[in-house]
Protein backbone atom coordinates (compact mmCIF):
# COMPACT_ATOMS: atom_id res chain seq x y z
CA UNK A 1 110.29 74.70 97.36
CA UNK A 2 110.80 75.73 93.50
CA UNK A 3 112.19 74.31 90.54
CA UNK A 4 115.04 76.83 91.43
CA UNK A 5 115.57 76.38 95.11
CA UNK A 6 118.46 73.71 96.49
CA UNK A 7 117.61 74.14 100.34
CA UNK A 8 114.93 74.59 102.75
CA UNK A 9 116.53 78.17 104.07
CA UNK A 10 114.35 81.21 103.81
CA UNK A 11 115.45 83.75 101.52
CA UNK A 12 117.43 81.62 99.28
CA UNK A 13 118.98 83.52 96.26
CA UNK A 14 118.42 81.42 93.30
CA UNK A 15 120.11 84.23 91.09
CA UNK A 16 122.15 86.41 90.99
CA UNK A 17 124.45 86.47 94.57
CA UNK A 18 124.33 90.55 93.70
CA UNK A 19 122.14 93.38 95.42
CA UNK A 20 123.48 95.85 92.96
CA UNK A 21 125.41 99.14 94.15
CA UNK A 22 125.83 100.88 97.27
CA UNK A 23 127.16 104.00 96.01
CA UNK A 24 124.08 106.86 96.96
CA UNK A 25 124.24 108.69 93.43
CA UNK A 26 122.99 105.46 91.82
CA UNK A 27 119.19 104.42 91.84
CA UNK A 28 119.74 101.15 93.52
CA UNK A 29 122.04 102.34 96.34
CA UNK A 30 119.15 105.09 97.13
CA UNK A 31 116.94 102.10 97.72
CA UNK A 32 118.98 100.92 99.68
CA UNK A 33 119.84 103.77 102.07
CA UNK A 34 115.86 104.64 101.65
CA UNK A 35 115.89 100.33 103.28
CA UNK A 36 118.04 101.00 105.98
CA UNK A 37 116.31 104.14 107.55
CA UNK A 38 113.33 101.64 107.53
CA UNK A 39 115.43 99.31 109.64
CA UNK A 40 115.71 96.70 106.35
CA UNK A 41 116.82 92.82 108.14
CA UNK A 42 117.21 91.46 104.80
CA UNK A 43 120.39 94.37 103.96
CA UNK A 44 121.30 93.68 107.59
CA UNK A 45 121.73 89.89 106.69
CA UNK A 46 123.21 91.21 103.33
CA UNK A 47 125.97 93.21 105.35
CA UNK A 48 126.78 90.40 107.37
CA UNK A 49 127.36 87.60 104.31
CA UNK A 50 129.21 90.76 102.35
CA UNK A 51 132.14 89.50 99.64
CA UNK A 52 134.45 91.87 97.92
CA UNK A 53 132.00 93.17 95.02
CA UNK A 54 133.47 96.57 94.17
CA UNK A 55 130.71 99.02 94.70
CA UNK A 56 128.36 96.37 94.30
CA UNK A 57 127.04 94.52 97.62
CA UNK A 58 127.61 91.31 96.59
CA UNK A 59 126.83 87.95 99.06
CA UNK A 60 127.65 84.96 99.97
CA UNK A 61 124.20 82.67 99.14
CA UNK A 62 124.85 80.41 102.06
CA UNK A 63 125.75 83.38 104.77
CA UNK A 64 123.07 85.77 103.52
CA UNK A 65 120.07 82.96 103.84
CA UNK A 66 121.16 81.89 106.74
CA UNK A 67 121.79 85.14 108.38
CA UNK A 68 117.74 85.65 107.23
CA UNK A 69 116.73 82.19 107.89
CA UNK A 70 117.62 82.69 111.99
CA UNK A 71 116.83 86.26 112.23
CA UNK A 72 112.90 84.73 111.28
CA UNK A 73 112.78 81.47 112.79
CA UNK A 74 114.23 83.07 116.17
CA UNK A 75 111.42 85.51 116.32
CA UNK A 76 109.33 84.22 119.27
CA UNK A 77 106.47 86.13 117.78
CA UNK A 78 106.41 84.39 114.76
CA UNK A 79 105.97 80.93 113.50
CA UNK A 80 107.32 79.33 110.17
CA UNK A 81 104.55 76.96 108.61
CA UNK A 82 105.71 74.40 105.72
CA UNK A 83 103.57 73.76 103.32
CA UNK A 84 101.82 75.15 99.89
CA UNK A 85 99.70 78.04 100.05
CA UNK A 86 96.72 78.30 98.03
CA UNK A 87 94.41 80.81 99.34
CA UNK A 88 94.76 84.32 100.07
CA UNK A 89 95.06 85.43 103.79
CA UNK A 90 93.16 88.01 104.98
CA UNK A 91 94.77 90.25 106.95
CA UNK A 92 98.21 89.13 105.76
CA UNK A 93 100.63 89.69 103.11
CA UNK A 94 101.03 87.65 99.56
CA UNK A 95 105.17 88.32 98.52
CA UNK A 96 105.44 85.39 96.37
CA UNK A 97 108.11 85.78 93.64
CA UNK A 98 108.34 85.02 90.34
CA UNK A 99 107.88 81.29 90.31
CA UNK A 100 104.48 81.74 92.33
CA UNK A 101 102.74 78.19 91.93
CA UNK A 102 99.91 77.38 89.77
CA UNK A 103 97.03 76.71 92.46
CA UNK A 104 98.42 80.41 94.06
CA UNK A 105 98.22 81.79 90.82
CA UNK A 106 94.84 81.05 90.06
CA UNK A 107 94.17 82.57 93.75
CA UNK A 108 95.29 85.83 93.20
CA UNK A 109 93.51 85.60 89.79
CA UNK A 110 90.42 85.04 90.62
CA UNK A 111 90.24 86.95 93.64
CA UNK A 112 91.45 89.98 91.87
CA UNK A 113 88.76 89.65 88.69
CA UNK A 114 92.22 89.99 87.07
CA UNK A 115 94.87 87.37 85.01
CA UNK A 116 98.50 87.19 86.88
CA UNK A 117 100.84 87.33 83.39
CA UNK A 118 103.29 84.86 83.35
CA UNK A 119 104.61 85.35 79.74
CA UNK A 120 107.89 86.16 78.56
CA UNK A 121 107.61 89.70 78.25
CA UNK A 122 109.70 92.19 77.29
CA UNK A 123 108.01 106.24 66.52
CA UNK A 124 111.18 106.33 65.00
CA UNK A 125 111.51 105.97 61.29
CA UNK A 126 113.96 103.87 59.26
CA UNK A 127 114.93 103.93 55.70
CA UNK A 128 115.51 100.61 53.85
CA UNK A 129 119.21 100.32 54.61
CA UNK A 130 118.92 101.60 58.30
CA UNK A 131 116.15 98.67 58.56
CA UNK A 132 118.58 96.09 56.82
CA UNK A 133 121.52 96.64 59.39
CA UNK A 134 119.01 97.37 62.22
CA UNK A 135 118.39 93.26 61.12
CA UNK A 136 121.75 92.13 60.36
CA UNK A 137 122.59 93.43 63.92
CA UNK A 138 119.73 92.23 66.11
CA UNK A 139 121.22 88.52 64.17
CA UNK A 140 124.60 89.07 64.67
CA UNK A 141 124.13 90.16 68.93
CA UNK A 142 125.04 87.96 71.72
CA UNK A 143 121.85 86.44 73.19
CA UNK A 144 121.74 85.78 77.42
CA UNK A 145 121.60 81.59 77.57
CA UNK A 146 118.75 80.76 80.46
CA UNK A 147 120.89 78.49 83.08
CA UNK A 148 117.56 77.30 84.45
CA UNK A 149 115.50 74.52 83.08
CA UNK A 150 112.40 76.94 84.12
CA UNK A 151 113.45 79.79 81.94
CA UNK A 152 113.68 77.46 79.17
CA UNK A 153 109.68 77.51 78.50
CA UNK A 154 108.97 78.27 74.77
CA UNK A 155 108.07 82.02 73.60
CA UNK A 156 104.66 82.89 74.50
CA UNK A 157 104.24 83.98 70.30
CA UNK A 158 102.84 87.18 70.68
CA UNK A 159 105.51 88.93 72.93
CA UNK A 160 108.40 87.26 70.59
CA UNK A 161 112.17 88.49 71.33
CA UNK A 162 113.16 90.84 68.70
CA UNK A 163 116.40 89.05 67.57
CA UNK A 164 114.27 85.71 67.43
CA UNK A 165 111.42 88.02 65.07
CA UNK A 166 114.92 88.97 62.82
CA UNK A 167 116.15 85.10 63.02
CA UNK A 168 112.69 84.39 61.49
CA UNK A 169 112.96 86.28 58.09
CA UNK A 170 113.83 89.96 56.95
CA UNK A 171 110.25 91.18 56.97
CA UNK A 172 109.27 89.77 59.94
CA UNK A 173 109.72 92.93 62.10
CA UNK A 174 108.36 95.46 59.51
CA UNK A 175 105.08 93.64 59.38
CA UNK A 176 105.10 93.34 63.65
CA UNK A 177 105.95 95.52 66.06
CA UNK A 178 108.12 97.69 63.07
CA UNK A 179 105.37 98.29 61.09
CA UNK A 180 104.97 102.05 59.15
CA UNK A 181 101.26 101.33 59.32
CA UNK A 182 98.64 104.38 60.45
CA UNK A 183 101.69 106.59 62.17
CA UNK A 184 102.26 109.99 61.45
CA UNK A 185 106.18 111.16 61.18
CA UNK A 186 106.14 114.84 62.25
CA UNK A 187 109.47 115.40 60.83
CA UNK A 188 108.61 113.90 57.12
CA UNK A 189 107.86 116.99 54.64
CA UNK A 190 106.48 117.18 51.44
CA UNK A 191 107.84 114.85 49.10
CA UNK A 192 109.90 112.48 51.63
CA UNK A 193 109.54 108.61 51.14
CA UNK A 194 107.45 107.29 54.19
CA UNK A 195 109.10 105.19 56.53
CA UNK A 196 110.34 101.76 55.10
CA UNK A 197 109.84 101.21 58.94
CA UNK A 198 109.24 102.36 62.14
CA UNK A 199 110.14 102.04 66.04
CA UNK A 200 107.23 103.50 68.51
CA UNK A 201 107.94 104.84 71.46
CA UNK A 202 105.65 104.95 74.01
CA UNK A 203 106.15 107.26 77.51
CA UNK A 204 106.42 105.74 80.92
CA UNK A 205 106.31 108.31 83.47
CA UNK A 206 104.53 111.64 84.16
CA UNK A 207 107.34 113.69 83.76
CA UNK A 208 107.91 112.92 80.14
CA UNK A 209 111.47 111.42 81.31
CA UNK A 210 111.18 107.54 80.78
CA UNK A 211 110.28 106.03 77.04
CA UNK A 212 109.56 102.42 76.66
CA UNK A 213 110.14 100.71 73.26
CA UNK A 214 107.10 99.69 72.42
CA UNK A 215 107.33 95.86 71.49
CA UNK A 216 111.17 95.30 72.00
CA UNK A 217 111.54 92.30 74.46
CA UNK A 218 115.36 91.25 74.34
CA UNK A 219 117.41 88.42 75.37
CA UNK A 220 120.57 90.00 74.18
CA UNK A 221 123.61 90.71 76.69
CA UNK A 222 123.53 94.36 77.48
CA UNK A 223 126.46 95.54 75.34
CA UNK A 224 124.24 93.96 72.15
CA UNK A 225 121.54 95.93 73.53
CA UNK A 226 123.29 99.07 73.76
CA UNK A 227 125.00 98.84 70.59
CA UNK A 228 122.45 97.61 68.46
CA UNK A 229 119.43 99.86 69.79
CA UNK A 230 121.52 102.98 69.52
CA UNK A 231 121.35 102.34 65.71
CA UNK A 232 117.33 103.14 65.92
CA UNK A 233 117.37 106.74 64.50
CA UNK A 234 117.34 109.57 67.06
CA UNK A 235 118.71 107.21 69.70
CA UNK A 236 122.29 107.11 69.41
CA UNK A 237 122.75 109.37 72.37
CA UNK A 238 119.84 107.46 74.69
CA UNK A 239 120.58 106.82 78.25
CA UNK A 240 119.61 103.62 78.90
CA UNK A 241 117.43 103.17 82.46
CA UNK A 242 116.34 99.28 82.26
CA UNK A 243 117.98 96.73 79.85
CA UNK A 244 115.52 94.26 78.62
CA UNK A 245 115.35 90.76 80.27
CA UNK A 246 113.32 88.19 79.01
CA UNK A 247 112.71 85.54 82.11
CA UNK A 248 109.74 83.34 83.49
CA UNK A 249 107.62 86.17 85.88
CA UNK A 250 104.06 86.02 86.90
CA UNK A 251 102.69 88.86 88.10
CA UNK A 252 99.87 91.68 88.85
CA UNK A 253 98.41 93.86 86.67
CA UNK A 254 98.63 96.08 89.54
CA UNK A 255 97.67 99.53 88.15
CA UNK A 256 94.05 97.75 87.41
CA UNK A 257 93.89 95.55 90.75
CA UNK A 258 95.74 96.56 93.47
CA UNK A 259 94.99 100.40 95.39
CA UNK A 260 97.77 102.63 96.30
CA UNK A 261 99.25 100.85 99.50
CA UNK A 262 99.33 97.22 97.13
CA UNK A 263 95.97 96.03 98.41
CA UNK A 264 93.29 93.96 97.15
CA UNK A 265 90.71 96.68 96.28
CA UNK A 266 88.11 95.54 98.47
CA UNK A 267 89.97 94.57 100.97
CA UNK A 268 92.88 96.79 102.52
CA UNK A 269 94.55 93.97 104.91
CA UNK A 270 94.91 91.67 101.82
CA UNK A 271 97.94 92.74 100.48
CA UNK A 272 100.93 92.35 98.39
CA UNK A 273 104.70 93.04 97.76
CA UNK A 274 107.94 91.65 96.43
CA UNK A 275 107.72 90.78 92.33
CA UNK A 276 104.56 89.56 92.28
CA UNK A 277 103.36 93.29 92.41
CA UNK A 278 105.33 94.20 89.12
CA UNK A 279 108.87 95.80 90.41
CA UNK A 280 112.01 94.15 89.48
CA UNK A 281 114.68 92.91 91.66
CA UNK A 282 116.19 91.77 95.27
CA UNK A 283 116.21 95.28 96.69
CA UNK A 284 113.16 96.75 95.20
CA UNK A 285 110.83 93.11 96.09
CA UNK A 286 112.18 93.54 99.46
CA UNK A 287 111.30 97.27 100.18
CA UNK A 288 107.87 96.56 98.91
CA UNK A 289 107.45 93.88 101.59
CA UNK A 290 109.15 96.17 104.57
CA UNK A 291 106.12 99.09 103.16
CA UNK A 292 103.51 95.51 103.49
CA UNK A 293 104.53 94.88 106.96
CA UNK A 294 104.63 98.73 107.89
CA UNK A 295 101.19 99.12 106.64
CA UNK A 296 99.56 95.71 107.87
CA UNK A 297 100.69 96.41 111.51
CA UNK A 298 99.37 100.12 111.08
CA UNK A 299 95.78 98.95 109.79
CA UNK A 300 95.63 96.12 112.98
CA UNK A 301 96.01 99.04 115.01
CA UNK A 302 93.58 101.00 113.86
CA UNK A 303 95.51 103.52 111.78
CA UNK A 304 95.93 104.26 108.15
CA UNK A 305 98.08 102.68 105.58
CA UNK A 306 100.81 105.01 103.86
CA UNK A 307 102.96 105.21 100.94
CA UNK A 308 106.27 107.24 101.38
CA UNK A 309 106.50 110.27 98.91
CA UNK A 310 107.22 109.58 94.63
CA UNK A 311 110.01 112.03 95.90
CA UNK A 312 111.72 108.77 97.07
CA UNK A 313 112.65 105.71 95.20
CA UNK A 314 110.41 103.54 97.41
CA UNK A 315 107.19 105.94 96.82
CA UNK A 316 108.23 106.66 93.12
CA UNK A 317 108.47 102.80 93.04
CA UNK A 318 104.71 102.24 94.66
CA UNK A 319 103.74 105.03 92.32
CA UNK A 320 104.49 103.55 89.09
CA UNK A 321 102.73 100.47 89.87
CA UNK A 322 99.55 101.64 90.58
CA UNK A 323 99.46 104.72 88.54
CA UNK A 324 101.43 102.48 84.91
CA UNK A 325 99.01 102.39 82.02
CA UNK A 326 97.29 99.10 82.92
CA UNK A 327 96.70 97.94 79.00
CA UNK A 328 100.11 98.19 79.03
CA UNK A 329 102.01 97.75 82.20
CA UNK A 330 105.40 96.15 82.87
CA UNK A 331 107.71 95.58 85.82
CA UNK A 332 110.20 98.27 86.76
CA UNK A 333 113.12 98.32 88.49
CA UNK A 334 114.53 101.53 90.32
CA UNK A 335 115.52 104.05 88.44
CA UNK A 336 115.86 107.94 88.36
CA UNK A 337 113.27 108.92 85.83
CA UNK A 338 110.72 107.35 88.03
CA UNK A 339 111.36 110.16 90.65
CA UNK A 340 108.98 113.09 90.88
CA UNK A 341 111.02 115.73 88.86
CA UNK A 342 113.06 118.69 90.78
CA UNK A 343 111.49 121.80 91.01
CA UNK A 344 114.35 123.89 90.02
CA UNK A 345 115.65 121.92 86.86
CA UNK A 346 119.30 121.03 87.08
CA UNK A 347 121.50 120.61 83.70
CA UNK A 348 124.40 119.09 84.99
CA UNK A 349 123.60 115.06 85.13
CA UNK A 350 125.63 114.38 88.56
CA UNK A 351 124.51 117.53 90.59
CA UNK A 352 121.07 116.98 89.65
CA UNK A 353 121.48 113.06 91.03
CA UNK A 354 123.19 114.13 94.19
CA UNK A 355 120.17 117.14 94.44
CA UNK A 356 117.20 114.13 93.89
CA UNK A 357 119.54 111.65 96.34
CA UNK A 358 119.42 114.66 99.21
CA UNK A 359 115.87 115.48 99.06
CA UNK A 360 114.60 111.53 98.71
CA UNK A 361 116.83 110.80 101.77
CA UNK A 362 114.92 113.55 103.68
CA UNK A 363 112.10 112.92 103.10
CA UNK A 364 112.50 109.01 104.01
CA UNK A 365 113.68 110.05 107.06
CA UNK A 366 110.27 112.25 107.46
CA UNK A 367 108.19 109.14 106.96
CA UNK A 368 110.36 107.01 108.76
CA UNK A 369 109.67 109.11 111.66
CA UNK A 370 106.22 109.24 111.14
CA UNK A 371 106.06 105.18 111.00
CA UNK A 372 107.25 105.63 114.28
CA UNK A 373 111.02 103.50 112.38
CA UNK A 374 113.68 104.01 114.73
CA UNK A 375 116.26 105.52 111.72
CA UNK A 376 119.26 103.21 111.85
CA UNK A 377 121.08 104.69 108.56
């Protein structure tokens, strides 16, 4: 039990009572379909505790953990032990979420010569009055309130919230994470002022696809965040592919400790899913654990782990987290731009979804085959 949890039933959802869409052309309804051709209990149990939601599968808490809770305990092959872990099993699985204890914490840690982070996380060039309403905005936005006494931990000071940095004092972000210090504007000519202040941008994925604002942790409501960031200069068109959340989390530097099946480097039956590996979310902590258990019952019998292809979500998924700069890694949800790109480019925004959503679903059902899954989408 957790600060957050009410009852003793296994997957309890202490959030959100939302799995996010269905629909295929979105990136969280290809997780899911990618989940059900690996025979996923947890969006069985999901299906069964289903409320009206729209396009979104939305639960009932109750239903949906207990649905989980007997599908587990029932197993006659496995056995439900009470009771605090604080070492690392070996061969098993670590899927501990956000609120992993201290004493587990300090586990992983020093097993993986590596720090869990459990902070509250999170170049384009302004002129003076572009800076000024960037400010007046970021004060002026409509900030998430934390309804959990957890969340409520004071700012870790050196990942501050952006709108808390502008609460603070005008200057504040143009000597932090805004400041025009030692970057080079390739658009500035001869003559031009330089920068009153500046926004860096720093890429995420291979592909060029995915930027990450390089310093801008949020706590406001996503309308704020869309409004207010689409004032940064050349971003008024942006698509947005993760909002910023600011929450308690503790996880892996991953890219630096973990191999490419979520291991312990030096020890390939030691490993780990759900958020404690660095992705973001019911769906996408859950698929990491069905690739755990795949693996962990491959490597007992004698064969090798595997990853599915960064064709679909689920590989693109296991691919940022090992592959994510490490001095500067943070956790992802799904999303398009992690796919690996088409090979024939495609222009028009919903063919080329339904083109990535076709090939991703074959080739899940190529390595779902290969697992030896029986396919139930």
């Amino acid at each position: 039990m957790t600060a957050a949890h009410q009852t003793d039933r296994l997957a309890e959802l202490v959030c959100s009572n939302s799995f996010k869409s269905i629909e295929p052309t979105n990136a969280h309804g290809l997780l899911k379909a990618e989940m059900r051709r690996l025979s996923s209990i947890v969006l069985d149990a999901a299906d069964r505790a289903r409320v009206p939601g729209g396009a979104a599968l939305a639960v009932d808490r109750v239903a949906f953990s207990q649905a989980v809770h007997e599908r587990v305990t029932g197993h006659p092959r496995i056995t439900v032990v009470r009771g605090e872990a604080t070492e690392l099993p070996s061969p098993g699985v670590v899927a501990t979420g956000p609120l992993t204890s201290d004493a587990l914490a300090a586990a992983v840690a020093r097993r993986l010569d590596t720090s869990a982070l459990a902070f509250f996380d999170a170049i384009a060039p302004f002129t003076e009055a572009q800076y000024d309403a960037f400010v007046a905005a970021l004060r002026t936005g409509e900030q998430y309130q934390p309804h959990h006494e957890f969340d409520r931990t004071p700012y870790f000071e050196g990942c501050l919230p952006v709108e808390e940095m502008a609460a603070r004092g005008r200057d504040v972000l143009r000597f932090g994470p805004m400041k025009p210090v030692g970057l080079t504007d390739p658009g500035r000519k001869p003559g031009d002022k330089e920068p009153y202040a500046v926004v860096q941008l720093r890429q995420e994925d291979r592909a060029g696809q995915m930027w990450n604002l390089v310093g801008f942790q949020t706590r406001l409501k996503i309308p704020d965040q869309q409004r207010v960031f689409r004032m940064i200069p050349g971003l008024e068109h942006a698509e947005f592919l993760r909002f910023g959340s600011i929450h308690r989390n503790a996880y892996i530097n991953s890219p630096r400790a973990l191999t490419a099946h979520l291991s312990a480097k030096d020890d390939a039956t030691l490993l780990f899913a759900g958020q404690l590996t660095g992705v973001e979310g019911y769906t996408e902590s859950a698929a990491t654990g069905i690739l755990a258990g795949i693996n962990l019952a491959r490597m007992l019998a004698g064969e090798e782990p595997a990853v599915p292809p960064p064709t679909t979500m689920l590989g693109a998924l296991c691919r940022y987290v090992h592959t994510a700069d490490p001095e500067h890694f943070q956790p992802m949800n799904a999303n398009f731009g992690l796919l690996e790109p088409l090979e024939r480019p495609e222009r028009d925004k919903q063919r080329k979804k339904e083109l990535l959503v076709e090939r991703a679903l074959a080739d899940m059902d190529a390595f779902a085959r290969e697992m030896r899954v029986e396919v139930t989408a």
